[in-house]
N, C-alpha and C. Protein backbone atom coordinates (compact mmCIF):
# COMPACT_ATOMS: atom_id res chain seq x y z
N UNK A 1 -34.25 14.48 21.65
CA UNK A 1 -33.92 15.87 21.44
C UNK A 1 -33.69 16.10 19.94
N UNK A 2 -34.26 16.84 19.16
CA UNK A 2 -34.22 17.30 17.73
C UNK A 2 -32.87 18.03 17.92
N UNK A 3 -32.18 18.18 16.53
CA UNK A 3 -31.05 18.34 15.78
C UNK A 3 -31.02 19.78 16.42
N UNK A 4 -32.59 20.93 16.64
CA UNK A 4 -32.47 21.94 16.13
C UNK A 4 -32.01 22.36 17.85
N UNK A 5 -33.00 21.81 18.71
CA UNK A 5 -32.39 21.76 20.38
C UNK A 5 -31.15 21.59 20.65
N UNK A 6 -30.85 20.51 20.22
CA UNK A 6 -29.14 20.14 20.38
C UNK A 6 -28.23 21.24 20.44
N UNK A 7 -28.39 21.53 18.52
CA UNK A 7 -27.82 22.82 18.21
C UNK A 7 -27.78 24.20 19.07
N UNK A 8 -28.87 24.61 19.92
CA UNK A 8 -29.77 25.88 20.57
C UNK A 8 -28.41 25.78 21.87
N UNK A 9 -28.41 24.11 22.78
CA UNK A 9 -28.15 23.75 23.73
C UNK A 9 -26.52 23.62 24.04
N UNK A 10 -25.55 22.79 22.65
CA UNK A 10 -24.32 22.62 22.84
C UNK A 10 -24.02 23.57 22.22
N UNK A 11 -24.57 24.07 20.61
CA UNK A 11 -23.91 24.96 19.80
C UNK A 11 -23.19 23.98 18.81
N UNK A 12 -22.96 24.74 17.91
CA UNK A 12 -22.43 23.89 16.43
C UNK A 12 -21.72 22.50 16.61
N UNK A 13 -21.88 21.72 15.89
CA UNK A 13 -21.52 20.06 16.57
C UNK A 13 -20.09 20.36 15.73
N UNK A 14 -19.25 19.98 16.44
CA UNK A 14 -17.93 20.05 15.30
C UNK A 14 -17.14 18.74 14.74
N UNK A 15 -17.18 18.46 13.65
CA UNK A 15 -16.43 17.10 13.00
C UNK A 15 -15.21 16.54 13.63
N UNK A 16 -15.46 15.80 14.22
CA UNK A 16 -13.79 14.99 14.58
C UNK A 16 -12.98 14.51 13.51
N UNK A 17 -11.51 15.18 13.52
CA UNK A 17 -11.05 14.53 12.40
C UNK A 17 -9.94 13.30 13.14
N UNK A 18 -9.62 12.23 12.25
CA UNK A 18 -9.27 11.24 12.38
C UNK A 18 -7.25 11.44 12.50
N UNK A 19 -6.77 11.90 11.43
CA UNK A 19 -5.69 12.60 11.13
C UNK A 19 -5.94 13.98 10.98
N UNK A 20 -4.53 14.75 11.37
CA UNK A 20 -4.30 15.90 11.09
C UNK A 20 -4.94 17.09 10.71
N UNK A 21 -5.81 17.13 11.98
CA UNK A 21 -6.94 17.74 12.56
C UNK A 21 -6.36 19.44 11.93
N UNK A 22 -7.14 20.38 11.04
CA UNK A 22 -6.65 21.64 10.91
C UNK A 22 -6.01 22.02 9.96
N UNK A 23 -5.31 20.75 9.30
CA UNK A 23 -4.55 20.45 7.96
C UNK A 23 -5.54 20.76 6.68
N UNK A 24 -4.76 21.11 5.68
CA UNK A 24 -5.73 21.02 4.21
C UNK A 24 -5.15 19.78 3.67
N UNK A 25 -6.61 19.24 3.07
CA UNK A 25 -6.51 18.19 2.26
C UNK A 25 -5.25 18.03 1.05
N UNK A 26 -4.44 16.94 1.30
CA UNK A 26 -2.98 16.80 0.39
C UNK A 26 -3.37 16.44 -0.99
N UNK A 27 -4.36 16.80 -1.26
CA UNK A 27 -4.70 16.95 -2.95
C UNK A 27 -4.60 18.23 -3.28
N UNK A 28 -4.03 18.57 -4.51
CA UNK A 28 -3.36 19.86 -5.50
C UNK A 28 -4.72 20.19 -5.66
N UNK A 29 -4.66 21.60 -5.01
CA UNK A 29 -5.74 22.36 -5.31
C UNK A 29 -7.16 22.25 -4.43
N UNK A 30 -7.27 21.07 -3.74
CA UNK A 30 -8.42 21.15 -2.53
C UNK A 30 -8.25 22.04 -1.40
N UNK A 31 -8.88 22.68 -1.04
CA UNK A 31 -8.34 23.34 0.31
C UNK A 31 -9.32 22.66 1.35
N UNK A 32 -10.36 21.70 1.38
CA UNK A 32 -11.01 21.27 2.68
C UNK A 32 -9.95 20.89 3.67
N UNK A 33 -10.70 20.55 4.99
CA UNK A 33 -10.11 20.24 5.46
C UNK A 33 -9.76 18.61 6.04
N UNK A 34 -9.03 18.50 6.30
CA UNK A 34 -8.36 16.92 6.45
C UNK A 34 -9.66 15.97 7.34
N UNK A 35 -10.23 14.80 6.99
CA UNK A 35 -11.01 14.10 7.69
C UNK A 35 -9.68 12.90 7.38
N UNK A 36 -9.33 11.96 6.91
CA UNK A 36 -8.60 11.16 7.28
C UNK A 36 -7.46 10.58 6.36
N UNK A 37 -6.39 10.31 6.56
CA UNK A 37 -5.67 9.85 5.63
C UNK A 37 -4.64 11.45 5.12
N UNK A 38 -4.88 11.97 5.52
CA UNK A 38 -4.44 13.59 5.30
C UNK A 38 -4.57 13.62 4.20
N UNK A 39 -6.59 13.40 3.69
CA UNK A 39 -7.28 13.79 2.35
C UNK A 39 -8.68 14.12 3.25
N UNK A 40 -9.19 15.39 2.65
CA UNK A 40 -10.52 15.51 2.53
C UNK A 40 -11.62 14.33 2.77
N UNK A 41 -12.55 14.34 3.43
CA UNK A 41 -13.78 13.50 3.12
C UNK A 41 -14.32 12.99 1.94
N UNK A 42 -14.56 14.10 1.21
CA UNK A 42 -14.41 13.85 -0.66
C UNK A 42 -13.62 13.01 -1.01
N UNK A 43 -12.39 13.61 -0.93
CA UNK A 43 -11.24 12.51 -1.38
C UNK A 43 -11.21 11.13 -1.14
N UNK A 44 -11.29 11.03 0.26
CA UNK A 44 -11.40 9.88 1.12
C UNK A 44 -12.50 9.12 0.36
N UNK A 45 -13.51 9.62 -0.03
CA UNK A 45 -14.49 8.57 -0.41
C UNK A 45 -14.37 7.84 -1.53
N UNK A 46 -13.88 9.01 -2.61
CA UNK A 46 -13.20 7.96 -3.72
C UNK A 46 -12.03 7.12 -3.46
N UNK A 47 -11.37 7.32 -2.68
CA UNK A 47 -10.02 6.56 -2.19
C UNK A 47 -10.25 5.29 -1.45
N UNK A 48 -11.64 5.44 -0.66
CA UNK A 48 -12.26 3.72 -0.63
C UNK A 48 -12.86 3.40 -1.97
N UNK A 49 -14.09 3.77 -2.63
CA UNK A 49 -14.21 3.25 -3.60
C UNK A 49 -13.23 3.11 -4.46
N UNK A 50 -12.48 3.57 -5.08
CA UNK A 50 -11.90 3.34 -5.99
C UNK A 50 -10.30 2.92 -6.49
N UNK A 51 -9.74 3.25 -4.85
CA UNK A 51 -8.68 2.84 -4.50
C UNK A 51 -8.05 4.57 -4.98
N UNK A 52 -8.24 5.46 -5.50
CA UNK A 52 -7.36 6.88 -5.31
C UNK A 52 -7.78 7.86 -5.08
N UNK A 53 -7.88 9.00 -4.74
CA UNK A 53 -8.56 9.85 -4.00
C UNK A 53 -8.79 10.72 -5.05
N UNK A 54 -8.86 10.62 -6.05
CA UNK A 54 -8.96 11.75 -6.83
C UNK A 54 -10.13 11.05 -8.04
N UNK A 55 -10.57 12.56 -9.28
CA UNK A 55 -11.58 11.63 -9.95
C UNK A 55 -10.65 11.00 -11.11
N UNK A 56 -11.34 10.43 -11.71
CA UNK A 56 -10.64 9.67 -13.10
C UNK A 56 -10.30 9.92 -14.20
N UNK A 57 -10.49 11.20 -14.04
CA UNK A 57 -10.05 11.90 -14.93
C UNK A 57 -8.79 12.67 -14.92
N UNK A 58 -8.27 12.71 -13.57
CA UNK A 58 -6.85 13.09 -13.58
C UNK A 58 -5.86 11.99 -13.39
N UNK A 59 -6.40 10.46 -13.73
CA UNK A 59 -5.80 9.81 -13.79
C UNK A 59 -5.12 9.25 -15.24
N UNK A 60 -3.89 8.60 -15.40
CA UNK A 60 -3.27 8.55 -16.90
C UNK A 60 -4.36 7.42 -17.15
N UNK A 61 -4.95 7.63 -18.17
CA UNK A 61 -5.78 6.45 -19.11
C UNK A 61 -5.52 5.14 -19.55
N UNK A 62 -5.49 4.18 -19.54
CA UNK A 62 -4.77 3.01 -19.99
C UNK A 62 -5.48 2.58 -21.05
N UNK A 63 -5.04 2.29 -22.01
CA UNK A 63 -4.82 1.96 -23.46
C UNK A 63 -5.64 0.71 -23.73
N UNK A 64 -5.18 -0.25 -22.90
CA UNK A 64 -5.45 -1.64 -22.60
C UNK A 64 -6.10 -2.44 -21.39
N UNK A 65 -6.50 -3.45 -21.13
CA UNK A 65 -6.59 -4.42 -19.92
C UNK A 65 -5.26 -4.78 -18.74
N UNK A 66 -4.27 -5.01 -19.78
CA UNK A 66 -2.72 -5.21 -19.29
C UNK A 66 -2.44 -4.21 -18.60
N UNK A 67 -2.14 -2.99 -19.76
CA UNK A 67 -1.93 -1.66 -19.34
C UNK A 67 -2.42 -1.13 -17.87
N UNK A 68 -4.18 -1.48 -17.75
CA UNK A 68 -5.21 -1.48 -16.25
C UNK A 68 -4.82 -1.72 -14.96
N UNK A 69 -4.12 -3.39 -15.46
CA UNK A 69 -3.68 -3.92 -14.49
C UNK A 69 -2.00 -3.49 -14.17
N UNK A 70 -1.52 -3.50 -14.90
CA UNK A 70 -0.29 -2.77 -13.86
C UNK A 70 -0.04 -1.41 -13.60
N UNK A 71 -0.99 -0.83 -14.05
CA UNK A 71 -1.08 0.63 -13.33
C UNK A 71 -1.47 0.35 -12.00
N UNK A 72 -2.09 -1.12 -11.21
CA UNK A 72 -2.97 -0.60 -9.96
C UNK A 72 -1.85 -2.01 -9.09
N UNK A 73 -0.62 -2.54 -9.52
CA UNK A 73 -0.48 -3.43 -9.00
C UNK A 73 0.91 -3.07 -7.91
N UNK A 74 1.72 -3.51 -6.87
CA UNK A 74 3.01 -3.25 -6.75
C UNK A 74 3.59 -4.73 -6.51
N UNK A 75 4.59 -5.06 -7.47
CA UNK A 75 5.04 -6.67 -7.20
C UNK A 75 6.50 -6.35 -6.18
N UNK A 76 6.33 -7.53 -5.56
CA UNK A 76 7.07 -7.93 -4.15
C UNK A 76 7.52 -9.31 -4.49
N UNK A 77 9.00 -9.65 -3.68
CA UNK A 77 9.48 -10.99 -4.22
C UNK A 77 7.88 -12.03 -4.21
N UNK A 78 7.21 -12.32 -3.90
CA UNK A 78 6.26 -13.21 -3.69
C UNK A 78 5.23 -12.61 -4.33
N UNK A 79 3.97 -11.98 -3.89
CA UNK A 79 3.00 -11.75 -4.21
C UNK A 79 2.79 -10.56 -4.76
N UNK A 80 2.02 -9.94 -5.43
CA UNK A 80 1.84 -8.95 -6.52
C UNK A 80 0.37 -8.37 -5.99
N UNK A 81 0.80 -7.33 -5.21
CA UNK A 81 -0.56 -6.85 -4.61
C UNK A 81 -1.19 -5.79 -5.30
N UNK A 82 -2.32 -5.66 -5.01
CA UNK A 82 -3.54 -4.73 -5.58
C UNK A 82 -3.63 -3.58 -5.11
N UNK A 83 -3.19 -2.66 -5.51
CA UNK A 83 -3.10 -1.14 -4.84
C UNK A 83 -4.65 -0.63 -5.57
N UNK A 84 -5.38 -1.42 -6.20
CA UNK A 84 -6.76 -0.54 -6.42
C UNK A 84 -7.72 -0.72 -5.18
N UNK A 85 -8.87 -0.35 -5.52
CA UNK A 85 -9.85 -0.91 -4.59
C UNK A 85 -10.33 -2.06 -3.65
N UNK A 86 -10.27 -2.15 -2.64
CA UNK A 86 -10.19 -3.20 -1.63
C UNK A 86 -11.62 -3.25 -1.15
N UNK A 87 -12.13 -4.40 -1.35
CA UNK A 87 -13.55 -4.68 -0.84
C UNK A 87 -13.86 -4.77 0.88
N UNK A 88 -13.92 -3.99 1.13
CA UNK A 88 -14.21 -4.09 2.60
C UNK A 88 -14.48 -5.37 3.24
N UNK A 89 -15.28 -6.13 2.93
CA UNK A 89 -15.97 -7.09 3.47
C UNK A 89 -15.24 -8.68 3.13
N UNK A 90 -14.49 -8.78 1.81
CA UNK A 90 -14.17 -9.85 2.06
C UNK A 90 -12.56 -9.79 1.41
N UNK A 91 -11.87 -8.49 1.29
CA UNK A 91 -10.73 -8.26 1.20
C UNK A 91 -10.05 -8.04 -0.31
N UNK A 92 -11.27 -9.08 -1.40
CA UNK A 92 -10.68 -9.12 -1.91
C UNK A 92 -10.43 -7.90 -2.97
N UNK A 93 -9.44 -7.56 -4.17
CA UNK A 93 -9.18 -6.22 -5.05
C UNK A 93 -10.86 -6.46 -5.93
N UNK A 94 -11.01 -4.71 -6.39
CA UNK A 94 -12.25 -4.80 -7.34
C UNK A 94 -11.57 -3.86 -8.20
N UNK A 95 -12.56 -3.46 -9.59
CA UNK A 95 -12.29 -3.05 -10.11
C UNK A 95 -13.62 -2.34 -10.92
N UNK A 96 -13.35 -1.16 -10.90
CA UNK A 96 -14.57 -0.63 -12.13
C UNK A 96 -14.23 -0.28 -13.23
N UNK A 97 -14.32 -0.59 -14.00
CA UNK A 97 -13.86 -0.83 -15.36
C UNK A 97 -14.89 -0.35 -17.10
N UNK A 98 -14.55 1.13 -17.09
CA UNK A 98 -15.17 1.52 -18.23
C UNK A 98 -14.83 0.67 -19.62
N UNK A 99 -16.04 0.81 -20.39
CA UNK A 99 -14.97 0.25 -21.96
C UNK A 99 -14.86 -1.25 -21.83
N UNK A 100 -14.38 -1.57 -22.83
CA UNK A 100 -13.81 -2.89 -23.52
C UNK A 100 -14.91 -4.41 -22.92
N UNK A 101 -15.91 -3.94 -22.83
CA UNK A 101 -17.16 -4.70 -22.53
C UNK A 101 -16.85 -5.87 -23.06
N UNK A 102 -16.81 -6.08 -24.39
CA UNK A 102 -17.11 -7.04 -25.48
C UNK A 102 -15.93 -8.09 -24.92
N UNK A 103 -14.87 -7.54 -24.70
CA UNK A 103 -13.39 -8.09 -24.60
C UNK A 103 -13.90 -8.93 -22.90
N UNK A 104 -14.02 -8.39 -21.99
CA UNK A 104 -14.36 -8.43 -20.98
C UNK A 104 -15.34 -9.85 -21.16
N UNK A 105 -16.47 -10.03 -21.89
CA UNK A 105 -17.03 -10.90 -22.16
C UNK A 105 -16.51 -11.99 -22.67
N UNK A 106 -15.91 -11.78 -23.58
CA UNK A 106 -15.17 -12.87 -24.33
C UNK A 106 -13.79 -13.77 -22.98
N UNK A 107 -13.57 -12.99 -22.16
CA UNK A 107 -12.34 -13.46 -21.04
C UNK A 107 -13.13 -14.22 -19.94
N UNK A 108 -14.28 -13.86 -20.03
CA UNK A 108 -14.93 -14.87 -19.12
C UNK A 108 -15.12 -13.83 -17.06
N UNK A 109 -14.83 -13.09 -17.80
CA UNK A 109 -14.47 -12.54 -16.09
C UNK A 109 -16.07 -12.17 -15.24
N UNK A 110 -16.83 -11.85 -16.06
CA UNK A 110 -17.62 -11.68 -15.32
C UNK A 110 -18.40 -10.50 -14.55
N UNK A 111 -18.66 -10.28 -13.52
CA UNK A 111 -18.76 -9.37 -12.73
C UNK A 111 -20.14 -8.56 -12.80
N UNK A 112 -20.40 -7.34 -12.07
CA UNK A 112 -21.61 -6.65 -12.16
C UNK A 112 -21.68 -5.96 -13.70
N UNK A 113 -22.83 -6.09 -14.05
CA UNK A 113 -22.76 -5.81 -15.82
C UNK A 113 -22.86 -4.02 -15.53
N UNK A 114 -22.87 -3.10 -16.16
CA UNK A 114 -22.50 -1.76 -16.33
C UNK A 114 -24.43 -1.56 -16.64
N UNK A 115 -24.75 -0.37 -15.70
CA UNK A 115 -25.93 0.08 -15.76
C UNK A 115 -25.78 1.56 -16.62
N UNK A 116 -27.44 2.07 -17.40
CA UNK A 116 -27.42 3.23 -18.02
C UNK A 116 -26.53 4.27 -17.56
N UNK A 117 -27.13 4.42 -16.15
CA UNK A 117 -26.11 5.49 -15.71
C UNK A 117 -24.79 5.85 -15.17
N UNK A 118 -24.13 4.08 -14.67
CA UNK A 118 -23.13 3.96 -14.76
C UNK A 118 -22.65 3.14 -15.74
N UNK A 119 -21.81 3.25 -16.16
CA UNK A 119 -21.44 2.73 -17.13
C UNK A 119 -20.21 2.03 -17.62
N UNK A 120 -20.01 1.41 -16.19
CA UNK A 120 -18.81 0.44 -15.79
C UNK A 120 -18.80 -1.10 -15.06
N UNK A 121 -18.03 -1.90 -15.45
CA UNK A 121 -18.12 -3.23 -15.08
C UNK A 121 -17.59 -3.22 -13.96
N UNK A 122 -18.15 -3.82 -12.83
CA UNK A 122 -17.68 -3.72 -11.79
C UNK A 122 -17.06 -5.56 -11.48
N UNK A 123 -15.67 -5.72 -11.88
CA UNK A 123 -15.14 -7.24 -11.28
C UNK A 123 -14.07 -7.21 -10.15
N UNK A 124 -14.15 -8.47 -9.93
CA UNK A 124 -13.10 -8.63 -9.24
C UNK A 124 -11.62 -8.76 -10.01
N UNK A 125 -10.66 -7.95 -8.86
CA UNK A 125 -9.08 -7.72 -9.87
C UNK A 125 -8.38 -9.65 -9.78
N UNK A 126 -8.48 -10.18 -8.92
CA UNK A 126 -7.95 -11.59 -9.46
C UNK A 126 -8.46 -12.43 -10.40
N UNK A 127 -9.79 -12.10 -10.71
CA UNK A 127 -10.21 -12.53 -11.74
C UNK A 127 -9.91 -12.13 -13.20
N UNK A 128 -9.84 -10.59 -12.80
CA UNK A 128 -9.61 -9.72 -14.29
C UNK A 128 -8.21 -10.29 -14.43
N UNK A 129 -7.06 -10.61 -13.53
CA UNK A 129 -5.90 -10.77 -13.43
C UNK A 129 -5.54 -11.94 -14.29
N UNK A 130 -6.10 -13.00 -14.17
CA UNK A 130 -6.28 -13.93 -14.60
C UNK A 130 -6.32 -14.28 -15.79
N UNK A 131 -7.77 -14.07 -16.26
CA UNK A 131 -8.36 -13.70 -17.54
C UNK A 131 -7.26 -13.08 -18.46
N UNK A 132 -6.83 -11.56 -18.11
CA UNK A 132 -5.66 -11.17 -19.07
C UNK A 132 -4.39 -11.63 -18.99
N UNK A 133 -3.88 -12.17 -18.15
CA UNK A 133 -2.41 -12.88 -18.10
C UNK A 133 -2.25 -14.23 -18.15
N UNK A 134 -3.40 -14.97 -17.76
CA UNK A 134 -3.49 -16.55 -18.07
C UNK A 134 -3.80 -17.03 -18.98
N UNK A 135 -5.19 -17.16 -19.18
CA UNK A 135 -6.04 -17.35 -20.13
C UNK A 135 -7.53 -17.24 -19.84
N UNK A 136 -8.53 -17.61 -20.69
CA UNK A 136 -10.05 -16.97 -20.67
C UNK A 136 -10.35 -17.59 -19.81
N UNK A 137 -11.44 -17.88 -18.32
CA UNK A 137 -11.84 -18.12 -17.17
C UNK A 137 -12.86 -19.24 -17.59
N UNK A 138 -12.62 -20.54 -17.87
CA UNK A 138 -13.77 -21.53 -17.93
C UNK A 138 -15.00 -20.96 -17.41
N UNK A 139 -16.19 -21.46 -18.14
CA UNK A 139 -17.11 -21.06 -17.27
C UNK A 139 -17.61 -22.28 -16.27
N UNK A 140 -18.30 -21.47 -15.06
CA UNK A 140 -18.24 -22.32 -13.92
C UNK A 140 -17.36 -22.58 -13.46
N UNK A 141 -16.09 -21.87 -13.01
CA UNK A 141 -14.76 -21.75 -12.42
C UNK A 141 -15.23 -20.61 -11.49
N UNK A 142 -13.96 -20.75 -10.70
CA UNK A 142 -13.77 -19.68 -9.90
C UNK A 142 -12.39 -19.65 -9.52
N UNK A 143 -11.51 -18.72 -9.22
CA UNK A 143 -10.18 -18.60 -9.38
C UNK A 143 -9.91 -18.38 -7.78
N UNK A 144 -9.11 -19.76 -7.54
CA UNK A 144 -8.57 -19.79 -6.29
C UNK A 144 -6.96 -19.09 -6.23
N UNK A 145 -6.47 -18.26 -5.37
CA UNK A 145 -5.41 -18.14 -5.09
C UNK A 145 -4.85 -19.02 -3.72
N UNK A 146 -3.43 -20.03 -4.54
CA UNK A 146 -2.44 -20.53 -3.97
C UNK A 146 -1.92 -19.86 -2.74
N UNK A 147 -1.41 -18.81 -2.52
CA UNK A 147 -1.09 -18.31 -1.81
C UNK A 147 -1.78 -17.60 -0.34
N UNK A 148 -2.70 -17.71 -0.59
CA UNK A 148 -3.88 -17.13 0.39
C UNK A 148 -4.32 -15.85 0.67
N UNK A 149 -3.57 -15.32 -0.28
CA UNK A 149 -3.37 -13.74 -0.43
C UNK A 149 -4.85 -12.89 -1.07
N UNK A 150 -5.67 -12.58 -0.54
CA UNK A 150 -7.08 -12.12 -1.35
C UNK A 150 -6.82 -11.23 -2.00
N UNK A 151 -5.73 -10.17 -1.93
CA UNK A 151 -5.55 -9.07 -2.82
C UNK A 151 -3.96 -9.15 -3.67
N UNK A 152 -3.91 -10.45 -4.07
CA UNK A 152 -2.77 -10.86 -4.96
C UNK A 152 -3.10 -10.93 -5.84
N UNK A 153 -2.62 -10.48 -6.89
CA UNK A 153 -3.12 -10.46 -8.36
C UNK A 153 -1.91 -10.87 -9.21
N UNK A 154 -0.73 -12.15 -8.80
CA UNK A 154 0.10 -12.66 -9.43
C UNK A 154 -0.48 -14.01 -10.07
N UNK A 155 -0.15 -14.01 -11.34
CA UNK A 155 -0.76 -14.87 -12.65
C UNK A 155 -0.23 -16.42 -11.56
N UNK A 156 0.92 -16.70 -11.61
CA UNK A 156 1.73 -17.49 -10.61
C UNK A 156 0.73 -18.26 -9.51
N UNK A 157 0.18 -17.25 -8.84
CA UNK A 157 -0.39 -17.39 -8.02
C UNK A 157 -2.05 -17.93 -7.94
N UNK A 158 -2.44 -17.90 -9.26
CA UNK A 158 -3.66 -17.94 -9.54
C UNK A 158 -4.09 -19.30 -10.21
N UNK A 159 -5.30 -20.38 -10.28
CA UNK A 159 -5.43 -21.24 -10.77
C UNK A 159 -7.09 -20.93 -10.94
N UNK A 160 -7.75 -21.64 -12.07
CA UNK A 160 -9.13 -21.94 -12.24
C UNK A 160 -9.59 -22.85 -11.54
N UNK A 161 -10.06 -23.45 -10.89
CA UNK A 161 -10.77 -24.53 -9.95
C UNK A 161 -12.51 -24.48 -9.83
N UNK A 162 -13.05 -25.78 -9.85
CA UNK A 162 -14.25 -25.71 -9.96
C UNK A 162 -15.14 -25.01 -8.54
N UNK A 163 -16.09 -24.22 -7.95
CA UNK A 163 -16.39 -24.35 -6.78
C UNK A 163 -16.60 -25.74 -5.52
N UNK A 164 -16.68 -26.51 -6.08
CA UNK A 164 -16.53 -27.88 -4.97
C UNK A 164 -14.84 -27.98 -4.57
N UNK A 165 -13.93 -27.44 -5.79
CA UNK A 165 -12.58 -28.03 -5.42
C UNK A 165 -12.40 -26.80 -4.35
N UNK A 166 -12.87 -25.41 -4.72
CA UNK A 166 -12.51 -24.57 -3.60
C UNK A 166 -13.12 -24.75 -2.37
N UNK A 167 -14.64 -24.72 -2.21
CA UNK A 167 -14.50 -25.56 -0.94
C UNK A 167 -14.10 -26.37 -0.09
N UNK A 168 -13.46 -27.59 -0.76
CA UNK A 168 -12.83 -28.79 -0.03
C UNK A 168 -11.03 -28.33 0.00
N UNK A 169 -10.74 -27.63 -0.32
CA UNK A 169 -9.46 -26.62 -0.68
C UNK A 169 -9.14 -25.49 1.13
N UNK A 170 -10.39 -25.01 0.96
CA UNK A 170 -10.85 -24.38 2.06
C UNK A 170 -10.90 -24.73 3.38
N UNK A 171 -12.03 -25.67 3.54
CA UNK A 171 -11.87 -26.40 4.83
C UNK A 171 -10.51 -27.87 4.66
N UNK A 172 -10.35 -27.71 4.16
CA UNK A 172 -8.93 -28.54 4.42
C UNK A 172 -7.64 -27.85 4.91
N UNK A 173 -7.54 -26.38 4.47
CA UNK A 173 -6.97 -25.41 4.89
C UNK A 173 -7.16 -25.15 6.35
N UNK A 174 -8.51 -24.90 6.56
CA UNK A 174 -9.15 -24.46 7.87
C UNK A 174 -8.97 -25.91 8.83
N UNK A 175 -8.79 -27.11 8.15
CA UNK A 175 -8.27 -27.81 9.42
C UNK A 175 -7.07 -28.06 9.71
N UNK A 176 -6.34 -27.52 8.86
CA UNK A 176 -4.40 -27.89 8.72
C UNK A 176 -4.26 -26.49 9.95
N UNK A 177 -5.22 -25.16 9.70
CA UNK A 177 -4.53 -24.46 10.53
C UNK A 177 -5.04 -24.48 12.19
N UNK A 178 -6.27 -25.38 12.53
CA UNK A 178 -6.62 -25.80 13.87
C UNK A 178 -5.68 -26.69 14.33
N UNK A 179 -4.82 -27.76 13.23
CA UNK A 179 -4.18 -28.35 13.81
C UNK A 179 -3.03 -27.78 14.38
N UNK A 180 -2.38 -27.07 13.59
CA UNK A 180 -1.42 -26.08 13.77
C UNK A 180 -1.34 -25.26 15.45
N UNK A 181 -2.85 -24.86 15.22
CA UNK A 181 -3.03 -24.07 16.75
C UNK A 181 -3.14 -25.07 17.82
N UNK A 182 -3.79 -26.38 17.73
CA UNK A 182 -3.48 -27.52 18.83
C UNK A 182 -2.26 -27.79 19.21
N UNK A 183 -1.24 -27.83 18.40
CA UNK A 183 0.21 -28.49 18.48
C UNK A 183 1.04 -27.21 19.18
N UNK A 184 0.51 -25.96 18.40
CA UNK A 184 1.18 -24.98 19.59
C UNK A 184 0.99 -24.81 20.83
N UNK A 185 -0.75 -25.07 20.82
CA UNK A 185 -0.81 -25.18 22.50
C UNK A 185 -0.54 -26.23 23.28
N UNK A 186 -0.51 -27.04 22.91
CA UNK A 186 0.38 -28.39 23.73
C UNK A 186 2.12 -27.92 23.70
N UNK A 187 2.36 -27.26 22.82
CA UNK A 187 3.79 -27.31 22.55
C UNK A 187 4.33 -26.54 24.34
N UNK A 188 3.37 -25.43 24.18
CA UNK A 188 3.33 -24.29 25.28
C UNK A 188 3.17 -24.65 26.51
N UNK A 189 2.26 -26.14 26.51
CA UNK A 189 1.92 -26.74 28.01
C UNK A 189 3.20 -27.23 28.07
N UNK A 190 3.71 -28.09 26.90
CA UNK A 190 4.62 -29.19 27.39
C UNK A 190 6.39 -28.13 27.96
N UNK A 191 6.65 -26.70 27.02
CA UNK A 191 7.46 -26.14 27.75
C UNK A 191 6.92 -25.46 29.01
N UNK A 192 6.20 -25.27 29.37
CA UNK A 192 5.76 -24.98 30.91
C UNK A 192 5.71 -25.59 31.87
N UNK A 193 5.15 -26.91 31.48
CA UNK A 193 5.86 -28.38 32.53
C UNK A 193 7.43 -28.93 32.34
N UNK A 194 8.17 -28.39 31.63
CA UNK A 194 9.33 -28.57 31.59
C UNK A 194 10.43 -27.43 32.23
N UNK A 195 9.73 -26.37 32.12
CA UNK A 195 10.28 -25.27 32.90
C UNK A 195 10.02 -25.30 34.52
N UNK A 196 8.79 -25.77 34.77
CA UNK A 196 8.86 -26.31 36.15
C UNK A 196 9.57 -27.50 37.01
N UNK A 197 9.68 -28.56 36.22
CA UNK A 197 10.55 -30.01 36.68
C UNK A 197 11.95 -29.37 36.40
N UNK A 198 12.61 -28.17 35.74
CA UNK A 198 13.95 -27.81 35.76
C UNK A 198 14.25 -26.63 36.92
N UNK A 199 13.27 -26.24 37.80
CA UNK A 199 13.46 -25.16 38.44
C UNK A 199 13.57 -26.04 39.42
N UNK A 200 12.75 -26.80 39.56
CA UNK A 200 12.87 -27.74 41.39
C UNK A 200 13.87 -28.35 41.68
C-alpha cells in the first residue's frame, strides 16, 4: 500500500511521542513539540550526537583542551564520568573537537581527522583524557581503563598498554568473571541442598 493510500484510508499518521506527549520542547525558545527526553526531535538529535541538545554555539567556549574536558565531565568518589557524547555501540565517551589540530597531533590522540566540510576531530574522550592529563599517548598504545568503566575519563584510572596487553587483560577478565558466575551457581545449588536436608 503506497504512503498516499494509507494516508486516503487511516488519515494523517500521527508521531508517537516517547515522553510527555503534548508538552513543548524544554529548550528556551523552541516551541516543537516533545519527542523524547522532554526535548524536541531536533534537540534530541544533537543530544545523542553531541551529548547536549542544543547547537554550539550557545554553548560557553573553552579556551583550552583541559578547559574541554571538564566542562563535559562529573567526578564521583571513584570514577569521573563523561557527560559528553556516548557512542552507542561500544559505550565508550567521544568527542568532536574543533581547533587545536596541531596540539591534538602532537598528544598522540588520534581519532577521525576533520573533513572540508566538517571541520572537527572526531576522538575518543579517554583518550583525549589521557593525552591532556597524563602525558602524550605512545604510539601504538591504546589506553586501557583499570576500572572497567568505558565512559570514565579519570587520569587515575587510565594507563597506556600495548594492544596484545589489552587483549590478554580482557579475556583474563572475561574468565575471572565466568568463574565468578560458576561459584555462584554452585554456591545456589549447594544452599538449596542444604535448605532441604534442614527442613526434613
Amino acid at each position: 500500500m503506497s504512503n498516499y493510500k494509507r494516508k486516503a484510508k487511516y488519515g494523517e499518521r500521527k508521531t508517537k511521542n516517547i515522553t510527555g506527549a503534548g508538552t513543548e520542547c524544554e529548550v528556551s525558545g523552541c516551541e516543537r513539540e516533545v519527542r523524547a527526553r522532554g526535548i524536541c526531535a531536533k534537540h534530541y538529535q544533537s543530544w545523542s550526537k553531541y551529548g547536549y541538545p542544543f547547537p554550539s554555539s550557545y554553548l560557553p567556549q573553552a579556551e583550552s583542551l583541559e578547559e574541554f574536558l571538564d566542562m563535559r565531565h562529573t567526578k564521583t568518589d571513584n570514577c569521573w564520568t563523561w557527560t559528553g557524547s556516548i557512542d552507542i555501540y561500544d559505550g565508550y565517551g567521544k568527542c568532536h573537537i574543533r581547533g587545536w589540530g596541531d596540539r591534538l597531533e602532537k598528544l598522540g590522540v588520534g581519532g577521525r581527522k576533520p573533513k572540508p566540510k566538517r571541520p572537527s576531530h572526531h576522538v575518543r574522550a579517554h583518550r583525549l583524557a589521557y593525552a591532556v592529563w597524563v602525558k602524550p599517548i605512545p604510539k601504538g598504545s591504546v589506553i586501557h581503563h583499570i576500572c572497567n568503566n568505558r565512559s570514565c575519563v579519570n587520569p587515575d584510572h587510565l594507563q597506556a598498554i600495548s594492544p596484545k596487553e589489552n587483549t590478554a587483560e580482557m579475556v583474563e577478565r572475561k574468565t575471572y568473571l565466568r568463574e565468578i558466575r560458576e561459584l555462584k551457581k554452585r554456591i545456589k545449588e549447594l544452599e538449596k541442598g542444604h535448605k532441604t536436608c534442614c527442613t526434613t
